[in-house]
Structure formats: C-alpha cells, structure tokens
Protein backbone atom coordinates (compact mmCIF):
# COMPACT_ATOMS: atom_id res chain seq x y z
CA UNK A 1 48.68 -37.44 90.78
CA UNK A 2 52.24 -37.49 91.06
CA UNK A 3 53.58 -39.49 87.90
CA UNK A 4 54.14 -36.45 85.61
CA UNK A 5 56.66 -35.34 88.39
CA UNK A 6 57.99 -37.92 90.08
CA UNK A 7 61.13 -38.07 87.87
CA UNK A 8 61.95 -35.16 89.35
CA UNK A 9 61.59 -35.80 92.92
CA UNK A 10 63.62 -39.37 92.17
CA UNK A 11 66.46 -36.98 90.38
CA UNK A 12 66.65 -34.76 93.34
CA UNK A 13 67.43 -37.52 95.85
CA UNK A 14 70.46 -39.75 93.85
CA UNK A 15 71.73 -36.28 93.10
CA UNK A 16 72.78 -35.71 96.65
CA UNK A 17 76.76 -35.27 97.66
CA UNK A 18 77.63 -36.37 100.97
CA UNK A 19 80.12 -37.28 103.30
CA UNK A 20 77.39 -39.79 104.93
CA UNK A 21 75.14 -42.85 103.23
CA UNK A 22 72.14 -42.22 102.77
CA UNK A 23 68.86 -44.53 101.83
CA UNK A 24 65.74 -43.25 100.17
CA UNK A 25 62.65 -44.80 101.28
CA UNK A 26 59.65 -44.05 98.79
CA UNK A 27 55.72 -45.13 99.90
CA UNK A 28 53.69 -45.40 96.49
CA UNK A 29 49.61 -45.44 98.29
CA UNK A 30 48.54 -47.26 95.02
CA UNK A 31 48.65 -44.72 92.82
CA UNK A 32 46.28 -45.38 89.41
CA UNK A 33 48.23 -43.09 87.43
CA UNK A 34 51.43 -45.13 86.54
CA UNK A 35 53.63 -43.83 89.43
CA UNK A 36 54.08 -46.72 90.95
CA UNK A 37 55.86 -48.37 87.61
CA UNK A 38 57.94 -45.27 87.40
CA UNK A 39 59.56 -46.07 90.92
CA UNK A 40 60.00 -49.71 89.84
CA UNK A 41 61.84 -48.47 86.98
CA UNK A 42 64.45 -46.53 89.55
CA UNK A 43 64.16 -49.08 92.16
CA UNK A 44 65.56 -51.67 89.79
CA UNK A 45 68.52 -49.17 88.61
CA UNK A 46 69.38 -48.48 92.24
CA UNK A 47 68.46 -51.40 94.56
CA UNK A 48 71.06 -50.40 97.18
CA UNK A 49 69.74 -47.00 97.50
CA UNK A 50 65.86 -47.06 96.73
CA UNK A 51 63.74 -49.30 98.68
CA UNK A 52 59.79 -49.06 97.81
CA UNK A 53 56.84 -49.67 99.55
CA UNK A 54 54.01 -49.91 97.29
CA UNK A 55 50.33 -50.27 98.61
CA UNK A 56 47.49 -52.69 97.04
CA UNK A 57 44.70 -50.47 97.78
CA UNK A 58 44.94 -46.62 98.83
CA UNK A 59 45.46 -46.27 102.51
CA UNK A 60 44.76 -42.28 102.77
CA UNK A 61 41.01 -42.51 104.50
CA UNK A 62 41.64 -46.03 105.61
CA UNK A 63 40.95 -45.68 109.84
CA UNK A 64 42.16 -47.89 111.30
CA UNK A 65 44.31 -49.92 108.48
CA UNK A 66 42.99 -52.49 106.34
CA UNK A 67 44.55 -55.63 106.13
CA UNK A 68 45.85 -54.83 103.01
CA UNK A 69 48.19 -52.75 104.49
CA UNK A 70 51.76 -53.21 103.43
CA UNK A 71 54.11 -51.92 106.20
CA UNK A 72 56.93 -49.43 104.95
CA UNK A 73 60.44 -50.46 105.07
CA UNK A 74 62.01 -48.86 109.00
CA UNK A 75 63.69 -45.59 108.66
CA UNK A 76 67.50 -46.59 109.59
CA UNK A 77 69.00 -43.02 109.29
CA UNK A 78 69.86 -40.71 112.06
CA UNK A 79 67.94 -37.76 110.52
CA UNK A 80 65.07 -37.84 108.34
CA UNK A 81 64.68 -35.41 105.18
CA UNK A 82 61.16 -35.39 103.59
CA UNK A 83 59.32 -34.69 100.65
CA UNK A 84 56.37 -34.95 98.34
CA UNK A 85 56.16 -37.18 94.88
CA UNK A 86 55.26 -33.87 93.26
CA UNK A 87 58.07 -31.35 94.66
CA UNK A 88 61.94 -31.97 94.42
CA UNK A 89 65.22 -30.91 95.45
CA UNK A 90 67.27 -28.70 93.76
CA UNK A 91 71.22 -28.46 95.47
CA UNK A 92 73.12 -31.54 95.68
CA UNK A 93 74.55 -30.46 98.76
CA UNK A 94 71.06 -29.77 100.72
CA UNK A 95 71.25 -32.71 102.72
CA UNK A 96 75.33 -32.38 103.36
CA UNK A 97 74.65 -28.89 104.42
CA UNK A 98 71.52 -29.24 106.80
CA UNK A 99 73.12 -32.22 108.63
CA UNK A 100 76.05 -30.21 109.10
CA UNK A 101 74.25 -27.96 110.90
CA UNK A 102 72.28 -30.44 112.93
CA UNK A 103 75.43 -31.88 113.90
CA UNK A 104 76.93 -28.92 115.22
CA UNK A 105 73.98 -28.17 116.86
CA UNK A 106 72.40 -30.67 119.35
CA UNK A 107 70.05 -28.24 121.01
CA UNK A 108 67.95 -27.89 117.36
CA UNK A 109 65.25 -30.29 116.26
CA UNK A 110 65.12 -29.66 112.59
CA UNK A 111 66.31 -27.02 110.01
CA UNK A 112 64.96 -26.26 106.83
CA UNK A 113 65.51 -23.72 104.04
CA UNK A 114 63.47 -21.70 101.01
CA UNK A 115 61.72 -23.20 97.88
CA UNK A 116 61.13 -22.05 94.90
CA UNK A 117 57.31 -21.77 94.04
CA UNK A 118 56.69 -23.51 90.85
CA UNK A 119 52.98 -23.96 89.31
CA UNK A 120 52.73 -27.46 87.42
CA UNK A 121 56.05 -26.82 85.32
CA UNK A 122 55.79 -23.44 85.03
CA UNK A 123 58.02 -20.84 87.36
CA UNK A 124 56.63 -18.59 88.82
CA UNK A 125 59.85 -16.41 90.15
CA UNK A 126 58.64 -16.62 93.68
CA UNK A 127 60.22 -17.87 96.56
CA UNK A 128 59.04 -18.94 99.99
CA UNK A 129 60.56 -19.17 103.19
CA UNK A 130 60.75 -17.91 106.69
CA UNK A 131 62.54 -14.40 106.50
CA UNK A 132 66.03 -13.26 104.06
CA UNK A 133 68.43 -14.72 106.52
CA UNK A 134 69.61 -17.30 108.31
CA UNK A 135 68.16 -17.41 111.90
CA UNK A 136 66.52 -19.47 114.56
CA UNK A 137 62.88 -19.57 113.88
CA UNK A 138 60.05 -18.09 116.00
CA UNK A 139 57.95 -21.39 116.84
CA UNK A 140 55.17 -19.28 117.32
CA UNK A 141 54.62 -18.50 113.41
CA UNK A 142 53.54 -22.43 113.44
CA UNK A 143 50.49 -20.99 114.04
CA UNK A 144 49.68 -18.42 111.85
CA UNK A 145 51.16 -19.52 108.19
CA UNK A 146 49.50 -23.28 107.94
CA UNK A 147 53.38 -24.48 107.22
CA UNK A 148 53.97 -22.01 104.03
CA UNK A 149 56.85 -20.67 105.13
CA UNK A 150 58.70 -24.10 106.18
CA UNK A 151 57.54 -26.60 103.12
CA UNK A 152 57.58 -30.55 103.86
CA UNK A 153 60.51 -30.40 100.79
CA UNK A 154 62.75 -28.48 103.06
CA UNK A 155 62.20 -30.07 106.47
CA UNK A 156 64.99 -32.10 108.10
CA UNK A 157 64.68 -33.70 111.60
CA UNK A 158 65.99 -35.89 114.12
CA UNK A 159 64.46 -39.35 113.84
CA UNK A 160 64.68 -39.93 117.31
CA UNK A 161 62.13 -37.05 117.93
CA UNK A 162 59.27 -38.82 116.05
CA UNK A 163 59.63 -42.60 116.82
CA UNK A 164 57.26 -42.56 119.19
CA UNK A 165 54.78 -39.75 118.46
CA UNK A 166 51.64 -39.00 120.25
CA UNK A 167 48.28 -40.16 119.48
CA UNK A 168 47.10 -36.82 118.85
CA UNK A 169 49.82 -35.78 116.01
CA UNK A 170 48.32 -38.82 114.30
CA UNK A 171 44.79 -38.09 114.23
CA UNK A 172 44.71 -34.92 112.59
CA UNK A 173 43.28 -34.63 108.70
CA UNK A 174 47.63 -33.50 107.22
CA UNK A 175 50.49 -35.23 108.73
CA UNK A 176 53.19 -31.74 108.46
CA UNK A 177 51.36 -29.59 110.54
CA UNK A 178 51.34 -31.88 113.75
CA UNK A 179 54.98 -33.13 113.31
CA UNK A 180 56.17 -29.51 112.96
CA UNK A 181 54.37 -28.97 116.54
CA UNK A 182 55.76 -32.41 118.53
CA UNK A 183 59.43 -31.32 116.75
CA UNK A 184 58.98 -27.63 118.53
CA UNK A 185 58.76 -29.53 121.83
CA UNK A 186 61.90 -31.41 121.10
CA UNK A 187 64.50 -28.27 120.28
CA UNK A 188 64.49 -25.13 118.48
CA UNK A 189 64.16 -24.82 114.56
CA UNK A 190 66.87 -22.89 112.10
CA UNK A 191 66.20 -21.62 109.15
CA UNK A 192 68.67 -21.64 106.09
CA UNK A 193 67.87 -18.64 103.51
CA UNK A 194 69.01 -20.66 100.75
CA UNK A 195 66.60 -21.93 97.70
CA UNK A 196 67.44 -26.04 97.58
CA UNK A 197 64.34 -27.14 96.35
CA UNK A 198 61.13 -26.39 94.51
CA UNK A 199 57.18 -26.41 96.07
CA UNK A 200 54.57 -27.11 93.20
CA UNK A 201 51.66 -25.42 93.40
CA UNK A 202 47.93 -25.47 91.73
CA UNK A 203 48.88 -29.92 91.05
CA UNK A 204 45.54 -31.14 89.81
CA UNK A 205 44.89 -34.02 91.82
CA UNK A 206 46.98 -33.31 94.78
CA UNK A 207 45.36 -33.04 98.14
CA UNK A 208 45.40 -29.05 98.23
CA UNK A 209 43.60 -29.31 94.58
CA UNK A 210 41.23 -31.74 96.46
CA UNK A 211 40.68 -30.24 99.74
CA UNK A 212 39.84 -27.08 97.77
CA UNK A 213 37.59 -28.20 95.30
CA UNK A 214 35.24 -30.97 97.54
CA UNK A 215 33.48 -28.83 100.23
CA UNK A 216 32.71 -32.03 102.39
CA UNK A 217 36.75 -32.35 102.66
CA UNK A 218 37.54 -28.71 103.54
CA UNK A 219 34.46 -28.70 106.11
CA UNK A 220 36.42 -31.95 107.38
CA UNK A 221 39.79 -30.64 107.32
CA UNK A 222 38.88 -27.61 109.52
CA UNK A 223 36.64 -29.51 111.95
CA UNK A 224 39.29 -32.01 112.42
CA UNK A 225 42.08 -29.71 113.04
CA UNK A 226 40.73 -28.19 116.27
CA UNK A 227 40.54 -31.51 118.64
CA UNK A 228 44.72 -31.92 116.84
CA UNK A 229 45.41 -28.37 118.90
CA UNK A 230 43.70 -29.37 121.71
CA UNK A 231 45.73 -32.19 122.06
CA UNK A 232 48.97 -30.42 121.35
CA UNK A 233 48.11 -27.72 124.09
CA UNK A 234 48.01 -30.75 126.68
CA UNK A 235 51.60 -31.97 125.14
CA UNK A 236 53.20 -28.99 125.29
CA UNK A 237 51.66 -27.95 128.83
CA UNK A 238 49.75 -25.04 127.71
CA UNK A 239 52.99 -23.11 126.22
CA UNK A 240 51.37 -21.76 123.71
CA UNK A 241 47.94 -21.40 124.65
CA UNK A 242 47.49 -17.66 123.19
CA UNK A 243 48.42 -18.78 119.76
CA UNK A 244 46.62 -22.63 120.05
CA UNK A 245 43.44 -20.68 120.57
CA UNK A 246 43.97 -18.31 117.98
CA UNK A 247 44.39 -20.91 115.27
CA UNK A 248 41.65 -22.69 116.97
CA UNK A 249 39.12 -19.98 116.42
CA UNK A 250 40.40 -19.21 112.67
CA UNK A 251 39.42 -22.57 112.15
CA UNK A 252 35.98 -22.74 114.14
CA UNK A 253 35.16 -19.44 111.56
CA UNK A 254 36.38 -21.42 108.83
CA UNK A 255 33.35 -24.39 109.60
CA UNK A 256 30.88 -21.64 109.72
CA UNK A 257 30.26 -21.38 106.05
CA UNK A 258 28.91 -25.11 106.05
CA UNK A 259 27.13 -25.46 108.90
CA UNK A 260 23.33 -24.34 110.36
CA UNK A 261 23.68 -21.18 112.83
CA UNK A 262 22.74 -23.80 115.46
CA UNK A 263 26.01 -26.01 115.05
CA UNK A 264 27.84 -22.79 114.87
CA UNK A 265 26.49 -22.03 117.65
CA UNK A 266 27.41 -25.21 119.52
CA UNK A 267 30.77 -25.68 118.07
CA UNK A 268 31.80 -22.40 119.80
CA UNK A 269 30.51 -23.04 122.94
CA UNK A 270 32.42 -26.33 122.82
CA UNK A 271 35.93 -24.82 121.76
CA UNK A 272 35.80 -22.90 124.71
CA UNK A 273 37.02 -19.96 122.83
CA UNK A 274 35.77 -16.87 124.65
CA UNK A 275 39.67 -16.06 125.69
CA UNK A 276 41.14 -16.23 121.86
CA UNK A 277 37.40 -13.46 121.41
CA UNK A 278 38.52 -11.31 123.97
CA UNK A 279 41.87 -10.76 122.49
CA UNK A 280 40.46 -9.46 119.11
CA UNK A 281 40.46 -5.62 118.37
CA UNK A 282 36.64 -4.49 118.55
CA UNK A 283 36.57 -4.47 114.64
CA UNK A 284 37.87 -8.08 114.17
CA UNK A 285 34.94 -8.98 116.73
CA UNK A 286 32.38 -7.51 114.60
CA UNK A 287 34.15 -9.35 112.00
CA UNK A 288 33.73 -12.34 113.70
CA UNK A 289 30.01 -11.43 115.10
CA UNK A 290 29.14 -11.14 111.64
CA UNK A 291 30.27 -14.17 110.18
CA UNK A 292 28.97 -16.11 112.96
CA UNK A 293 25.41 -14.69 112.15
CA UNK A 294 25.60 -14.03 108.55
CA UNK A 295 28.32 -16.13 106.77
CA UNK A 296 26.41 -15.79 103.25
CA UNK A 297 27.61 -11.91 103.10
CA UNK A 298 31.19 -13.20 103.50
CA UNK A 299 33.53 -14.94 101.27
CA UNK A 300 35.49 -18.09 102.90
CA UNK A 301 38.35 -16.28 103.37
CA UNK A 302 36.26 -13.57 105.79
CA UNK A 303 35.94 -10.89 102.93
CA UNK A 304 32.87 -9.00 102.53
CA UNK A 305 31.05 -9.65 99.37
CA UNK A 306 30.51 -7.03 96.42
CA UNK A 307 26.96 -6.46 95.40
CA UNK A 308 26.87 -4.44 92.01
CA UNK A 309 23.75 -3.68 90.39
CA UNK A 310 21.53 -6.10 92.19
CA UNK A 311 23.58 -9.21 91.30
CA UNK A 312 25.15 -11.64 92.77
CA UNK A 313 28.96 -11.59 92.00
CA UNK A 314 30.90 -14.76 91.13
CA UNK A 315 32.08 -15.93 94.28
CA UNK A 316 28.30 -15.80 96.09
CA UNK A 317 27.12 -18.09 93.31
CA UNK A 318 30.57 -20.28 93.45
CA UNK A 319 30.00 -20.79 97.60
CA UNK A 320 26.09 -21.29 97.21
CA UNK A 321 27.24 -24.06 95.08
CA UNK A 322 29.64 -25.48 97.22
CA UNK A 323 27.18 -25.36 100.35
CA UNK A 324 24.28 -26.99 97.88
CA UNK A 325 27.15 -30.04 97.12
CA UNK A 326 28.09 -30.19 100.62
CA UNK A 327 24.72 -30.61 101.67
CA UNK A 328 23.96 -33.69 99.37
CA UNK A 329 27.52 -35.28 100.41
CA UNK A 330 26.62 -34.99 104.21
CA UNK A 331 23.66 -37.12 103.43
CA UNK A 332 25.76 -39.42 101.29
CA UNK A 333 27.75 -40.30 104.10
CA UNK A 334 25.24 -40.38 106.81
C-alpha cells in the first residue's frame, strides 16, 4: 500500500537539480488504496515531467499478461534511477551527482549510495549501505546480503544494459535481485557513502510484509529463486559458481521448513549441490544435516529452538502455524 507515502517519493523526484532533463515515469499496478488518484493529482501539475501508466487490473501474478495490460510509457533517458512508491529521495543533487560519476566512468554499470532506514514514518537512526567509503563494490556480496546493502532507491544504471534482458532475470519471484546480477556482467559497481535517500521498512502491505506473513509466498519465493541462479550461472559462464551455489543451497534450506523429508530430499538431489556441502566447515554441515532431517527443532532462520520447562516457546507454535496454513493453501491451489 503505497498511498500514505507516495507524496514523498513524488517530492523526491521534482526536487532534483541538474544540469540534464530528466522525465519521471511512474507505473500505478491498480492500486485499491487511492494511489493511483494521488499521481493524477501530480501528473496534472507537471505534465511535461510526469508521465503515468496506470493498470486496470493488478498485473503482479499475472503470467503471461492479460489483455488488460496497459504498456508503460518507453524509458527515453540514458540512465535509469529507480525506486519504490513507498521509499524516497532525500538530496536534490543525487541524480546530478551519480551521473557525474557514470559519465566519467564508462567502464561502471551502475552506482548507488546509503539510505536511511526508516520504519513507516518513524526513524530509526540507522543507515544502510555497502561499507563507510566510497569504493568499487565487491560483486560477490550480491550473493550473500539479498540486496540490503545496495537498496532499489539508490540504484542508478545504464539503460542500455537492460533493454534487452535475459529470459531468466525475468522469471524470478523480485525483479532487483536479477537486474543487480545481468548489470555485474555489464561493468563494475561504485558505491557512494553518502545518505540520499530513505528505505522504509516493516510497510504493512508491501511485498516484504506479504512475503513474510503468507507461508505459501515465502515457500514460493525461495523455490523460485534457485532455477533464477541457475540461469545466471549459464549467463555469466560459471564466474561465480562458488557463490551461485552458496546462495543456492541457503535457499534449498530455506524450502525445507515447508516441505515432506521426501521433497527435501529430491530438491537436493536436483540442485546438484554436493560442491556448495563440501565447502561448509564440519559444524555448518551438521547444521545443515540437521535441518534437512529435523527442521521442526529449528527456527526459519536455522536457529535452534529453546525448550523451557516442557513447553513449546513462541516461535515453535508461530511456524507450526504457518506450516498448518501452508498446507491448506497448497491444496487451494492444486
């Protein structure tokens, strides 16, 4: 639900100084909680700048397309900034100063910079980024923060890198994740240490809030994010095979809280994964031996459970739950 922050995101964008025109290009997927009238409301102030795209009905699970489907306005621009209806920009000069760089810099991809971590409208004094100074960033981290440390607010790339992406950085269940790894093939990243925007955390009604809450979606998410690495390890010729498997596995564990021992069973024998186990310490093994045979004693997160006085604690009742809803919605959908 982005309406109660929208304004913000809007505000962010027309205050921008540059040296450079610039167009913002806004999708509303039919939003039912007024957002859509907001961005009328700015797209009628600012008709030069602010061209819409508003959907009849919600596209998100829609595979293929309906026909429905209203096609986005073209991206024109050399570079491409993004960001989401519930986070905004904070420095009027983020734009001026990231193409700058790009610019001067050919050999780069994208850039991006720190947020400011703020929960609903309250700060929270935290700050998130890649590191306290400006540098060329590792690629390899892609794998091992899910995106935290580069937020989609902060991301600025060469349009030319995406225009025609492959098949599999469109299939996968976020759309960040896989353009972060087709960019890394393109040119190196660079990372300003400078807070120009703000990341909201714990939106109700945002797909983190979703994905966290619906157990069918996060078994989904985590399924559907392994064939999206395979894929990339073909594009990218293997380059990072090491870390692809890693992330791979992490993900394979994280399915094995919703499914029978049997499907666990299967699904690592199909990920081909024996290389990523053999690289494991012989405690993270066990760690991984015992979730695959006993994921009840575990938390999702891989943390062993506290029994006190012969009862259950909190989160063993919350995740018994969760499996028991998970359960009916798998038979829902088959």
């Amino acid at each position: 639900m982005h309406a109660p922050f929208i304004r913000d995101a809007i505000e962010g964008f027309l205050m921008q100084q540059t040296t450079f025109p610039v167009e913002i290009l806004i999708h509303d997927d039919a939003s039912p909680d007024g957002t859509a009238d907001i961005v009328r409301e700015y797209e009628k102030k600012h008709p030069q700048l602010i061209k819409a795209t508003y959907q009849i009905e919600n596209q998100h699970k829609k595979k293929p397309k309906t026909d429905k489907y209203v096609k986005p306005h073209p991206r024109r621009g050399k570079y491409v900034a993004m960001c989401e209806g519930d986070d905004y920009w904070t420095d009027p000069l983020k734009l001026q100063k990231q193409v700058e760089f790009m610019e001067a810099n050919p050999d780069f991809s994208m850039c991006f910079h720190a947020v400011e971590l703020v929960d609903g409208h309250k700060k929270t004094g935290r700050v998130t980024g890649a590191g306290n100074k400006d540098t060329v960033f590792d690629q390899t981290k892609l794998f091992y923060s899910d995106g935290f440390h580069s937020p989609t607010a902060s991301l600025l790339f060469r349009k030319e890198h995406v225009e025609n992406r492959p098949e599999w950085s469109t299939k996968g269940p976020v759309g960040d994740i896989p353009l972060k790894l087709v960019l890394s093939q393109k040119g190196k990243f660079y990372y300003i240490n400078q807070v120009m925007g703000v990341r909201r955390i714990r939106v109700p009604g945002s797909w983190n809030d979703r994905v966290r809450n619906n157990p069918v979606q996060e078994y989904e998410y985590h399924k559907r994010m392994i064939p999206m690495l395979d894929g990339f390890n073909d594009y990218s010729k293997y380059k990072y095979n090491d870390e692809v498997l890693d992330k791979k596995l992490y993900y394979t564990k994280k399915t094995f809280f919703f499914i029978s021992r049997k499907e666990r069973f299967f699904l690592l024998k199909q990920g081909r994964l024996s290389r990523a186990i053999n690289r494991l310490s012989l405690f993270k093994k066990m760690e991984f031996l015992a979730v695959l045979l006993f994921p009840k004693l575990f938390d999702k997160n891989g943390i062993i459970r506290r029994f006190v006085s012969g009862k259950k604690p909190v989160i063993f009742r919350i995740k018994k739950a969760k499996q028991i809803a998970f359960k009916k919605n798998r038979v829902n959908h088959s």
